[in-house]
Protein backbone atom coordinates (compact mmCIF):
# COMPACT_ATOMS: atom_id res chain seq x y z
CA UNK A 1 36.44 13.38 -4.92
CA UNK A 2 36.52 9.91 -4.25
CA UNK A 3 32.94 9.79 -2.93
CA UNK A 4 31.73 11.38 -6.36
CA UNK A 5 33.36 8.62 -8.16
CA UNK A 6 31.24 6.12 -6.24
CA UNK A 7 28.38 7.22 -6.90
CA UNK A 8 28.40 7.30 -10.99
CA UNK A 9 25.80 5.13 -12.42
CA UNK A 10 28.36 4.04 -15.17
CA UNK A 11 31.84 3.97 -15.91
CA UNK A 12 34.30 6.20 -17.93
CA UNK A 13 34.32 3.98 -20.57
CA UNK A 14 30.80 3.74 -20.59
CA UNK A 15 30.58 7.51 -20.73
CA UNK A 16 32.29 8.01 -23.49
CA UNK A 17 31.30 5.02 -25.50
CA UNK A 18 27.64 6.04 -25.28
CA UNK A 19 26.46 8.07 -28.13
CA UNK A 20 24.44 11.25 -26.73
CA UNK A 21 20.88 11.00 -27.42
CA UNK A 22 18.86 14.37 -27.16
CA UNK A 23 16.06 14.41 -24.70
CA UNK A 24 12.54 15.26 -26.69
CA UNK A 25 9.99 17.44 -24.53
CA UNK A 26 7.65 13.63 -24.98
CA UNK A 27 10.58 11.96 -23.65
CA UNK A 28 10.94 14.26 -20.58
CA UNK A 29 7.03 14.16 -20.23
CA UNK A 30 7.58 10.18 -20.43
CA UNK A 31 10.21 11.31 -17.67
CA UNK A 32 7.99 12.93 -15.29
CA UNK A 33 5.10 10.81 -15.75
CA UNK A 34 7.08 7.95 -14.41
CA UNK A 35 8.21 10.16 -11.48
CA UNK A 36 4.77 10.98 -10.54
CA UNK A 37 3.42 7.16 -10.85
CA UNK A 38 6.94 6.08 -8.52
CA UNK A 39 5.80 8.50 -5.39
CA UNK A 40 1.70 7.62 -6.16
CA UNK A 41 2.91 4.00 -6.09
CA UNK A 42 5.17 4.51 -2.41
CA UNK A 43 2.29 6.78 -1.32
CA UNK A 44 -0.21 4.01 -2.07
CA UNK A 45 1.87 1.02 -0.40
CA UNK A 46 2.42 2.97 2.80
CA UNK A 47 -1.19 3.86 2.77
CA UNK A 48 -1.69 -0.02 2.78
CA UNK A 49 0.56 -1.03 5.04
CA UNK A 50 -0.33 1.78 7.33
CA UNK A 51 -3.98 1.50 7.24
CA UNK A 52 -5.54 1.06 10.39
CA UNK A 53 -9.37 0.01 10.87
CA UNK A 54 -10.89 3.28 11.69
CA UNK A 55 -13.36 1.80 13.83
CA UNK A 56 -10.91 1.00 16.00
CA UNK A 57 -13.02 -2.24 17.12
CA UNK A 58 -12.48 -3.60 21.00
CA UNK A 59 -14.51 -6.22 22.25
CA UNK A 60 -14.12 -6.79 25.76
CA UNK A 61 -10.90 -8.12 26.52
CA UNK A 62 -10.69 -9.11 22.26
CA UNK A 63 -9.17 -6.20 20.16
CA UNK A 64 -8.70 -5.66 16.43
CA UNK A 65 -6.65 -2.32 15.22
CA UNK A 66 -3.68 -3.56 13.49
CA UNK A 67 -2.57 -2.48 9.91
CA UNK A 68 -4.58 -3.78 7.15
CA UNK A 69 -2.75 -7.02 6.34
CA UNK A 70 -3.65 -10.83 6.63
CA UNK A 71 -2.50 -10.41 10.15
CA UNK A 72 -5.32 -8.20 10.66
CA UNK A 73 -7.67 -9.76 8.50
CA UNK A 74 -6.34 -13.63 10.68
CA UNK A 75 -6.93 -11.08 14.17
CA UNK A 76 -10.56 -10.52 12.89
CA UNK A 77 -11.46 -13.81 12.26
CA UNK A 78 -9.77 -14.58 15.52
CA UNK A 79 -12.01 -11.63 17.21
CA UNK A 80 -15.38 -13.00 15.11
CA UNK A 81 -14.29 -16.99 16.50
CA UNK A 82 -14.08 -15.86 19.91
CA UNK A 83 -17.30 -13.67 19.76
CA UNK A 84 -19.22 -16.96 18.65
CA UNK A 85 -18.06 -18.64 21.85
CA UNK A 86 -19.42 -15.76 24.11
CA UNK A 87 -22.58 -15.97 25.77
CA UNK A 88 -25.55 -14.02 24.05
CA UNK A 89 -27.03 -12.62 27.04
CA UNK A 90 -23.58 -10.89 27.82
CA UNK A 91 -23.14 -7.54 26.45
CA UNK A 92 -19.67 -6.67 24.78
CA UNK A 93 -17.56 -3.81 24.81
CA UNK A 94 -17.27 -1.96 21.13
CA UNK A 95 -14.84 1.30 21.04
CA UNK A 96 -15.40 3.67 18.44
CA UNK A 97 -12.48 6.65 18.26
CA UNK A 98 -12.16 7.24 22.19
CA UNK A 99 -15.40 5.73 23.66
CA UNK A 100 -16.75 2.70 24.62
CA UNK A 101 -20.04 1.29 23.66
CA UNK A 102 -22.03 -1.56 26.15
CA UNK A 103 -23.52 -3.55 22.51
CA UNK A 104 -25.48 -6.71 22.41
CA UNK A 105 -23.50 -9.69 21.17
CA UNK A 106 -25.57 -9.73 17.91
CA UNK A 107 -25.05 -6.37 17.12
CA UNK A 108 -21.52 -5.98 17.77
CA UNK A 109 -21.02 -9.90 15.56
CA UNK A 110 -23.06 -7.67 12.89
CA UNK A 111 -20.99 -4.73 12.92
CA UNK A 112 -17.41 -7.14 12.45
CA UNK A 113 -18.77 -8.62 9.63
CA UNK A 114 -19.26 -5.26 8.28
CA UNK A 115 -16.11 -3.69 9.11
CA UNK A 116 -14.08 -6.63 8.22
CA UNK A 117 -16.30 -6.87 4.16
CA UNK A 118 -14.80 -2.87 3.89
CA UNK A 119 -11.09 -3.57 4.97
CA UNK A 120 -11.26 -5.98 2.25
CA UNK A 121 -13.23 -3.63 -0.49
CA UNK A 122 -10.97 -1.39 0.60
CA UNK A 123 -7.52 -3.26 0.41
CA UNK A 124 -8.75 -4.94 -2.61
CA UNK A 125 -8.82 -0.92 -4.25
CA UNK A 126 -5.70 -0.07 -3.07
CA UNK A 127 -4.15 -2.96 -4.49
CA UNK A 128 -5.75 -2.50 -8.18
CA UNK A 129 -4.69 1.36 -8.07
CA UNK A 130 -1.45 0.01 -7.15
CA UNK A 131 -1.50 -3.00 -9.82
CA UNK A 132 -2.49 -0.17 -12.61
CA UNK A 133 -0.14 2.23 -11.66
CA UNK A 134 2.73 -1.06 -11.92
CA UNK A 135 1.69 -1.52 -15.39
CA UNK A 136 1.72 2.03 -16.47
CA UNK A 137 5.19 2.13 -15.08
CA UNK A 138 6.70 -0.75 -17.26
CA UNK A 139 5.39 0.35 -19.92
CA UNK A 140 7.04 3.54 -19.61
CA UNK A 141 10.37 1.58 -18.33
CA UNK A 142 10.28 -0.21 -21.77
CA UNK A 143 9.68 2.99 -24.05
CA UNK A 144 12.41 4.93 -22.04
CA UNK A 145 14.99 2.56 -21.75
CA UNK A 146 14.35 1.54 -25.51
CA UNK A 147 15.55 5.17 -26.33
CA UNK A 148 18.07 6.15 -23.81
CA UNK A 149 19.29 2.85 -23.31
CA UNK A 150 21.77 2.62 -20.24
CA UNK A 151 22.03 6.33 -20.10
CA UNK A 152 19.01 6.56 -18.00
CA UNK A 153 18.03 4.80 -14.42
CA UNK A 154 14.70 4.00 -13.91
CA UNK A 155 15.20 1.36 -11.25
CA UNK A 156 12.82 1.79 -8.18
C-alpha cells in the first residue's frame, strides 16, 4: 500500500480540490498525438546517437566508425589530416561492410569528403525532424495543460 502512495502524481488534497474536467474525444486525440510524437522523438535521438557511418571507413592503420556525433565528425577530420600527410604513391586500405579495398590516396581522400558531406546532410535531417517534432509537442503541452491543468502529466 505504501508503494502506491508513492507513486501518486498529486496529493489528497490536490485530488479532491481539483474540479473534474471531462476528457473530449479532441482532447484524447490531442492525448495520443503527443504520445506518438514522445516515442518518434526517443526513436529519432537514439537513431542519432546510434548512427554509425555505414561505410564503415578504415584507412590503414586510421579508422572512422563511431556514432554520428562531433566526436565522429573531430575523428574524420582527424582521419582526412592524417591522409594529407601520407605519401601519394602509397595505396591505403578502405573497408567497406567486411572487405578491404587496396585504393589510391586520391580516391580514398575523395570518398571521405563524401562520406563525411552525408553524415552531416544526414545529422542535419535528423535534427530538423527532431526540432519539428519539439515544437509540435509544446504546442500540444500548452493546449493540454491549459485544459486539464495539473490533472494531467505530460513531462518527458
Amino acid at each position: 500500500m505504501a508503494s502506491i502512495m508513492q507513486r501518486r502524481m498529486l496529493s489528497k488534497a490536490d485530488e479532491e480540490a481539483s474540479d473534474e474536467v471531462e476528457v473530449r474525444r479532441e482532447d484524447q486525440d490531442k492525448i495520443n498525438r503527443f504520445s506518438r510524437l514522445h516515442q518518434r522523438e526517443l526513436t529519432l535521438e537514439e537513431e542519432l546517437k546510434s548512427k554509425s557511418v555505414r561505410f564503415s571507413s578504415t584507412f590503414s592503420r586510421w579508422s572512422c566508425a563511431d556514432e554520428v556525433s562531433q566526436k565522429e565528425k573531430e575523428e574524420l577530420d582527424d582521419l582526412s589530416t592524417e591522409l594529407e600527410l601520407a605519401d601519394e604513391d602509397e595505396k591505403v586500405q578502405y573497408k567497406i561492410g567486411d572487405a578491404f579495398f587496396h585504393i589510391p590516396l586520391e580516391q580514398a581522400q575523395e570518398m571521405l569528403e563524401e562520406a563525411t558531406e552525408n553524415l552531416e546532410e544526414e545529422s542535419n535531417v535528423l535534427e530538423e525532424k527532431l526540432s519539428s517534432i519539439r515544437e509540435e509537442m509544446t504546442q500540444l503541452k500548452v493546449e493540454l495543460y491549459a485544459r486539464f491543468g495539473k490533472q494531467i502529466n505530460l513531462e518527458t
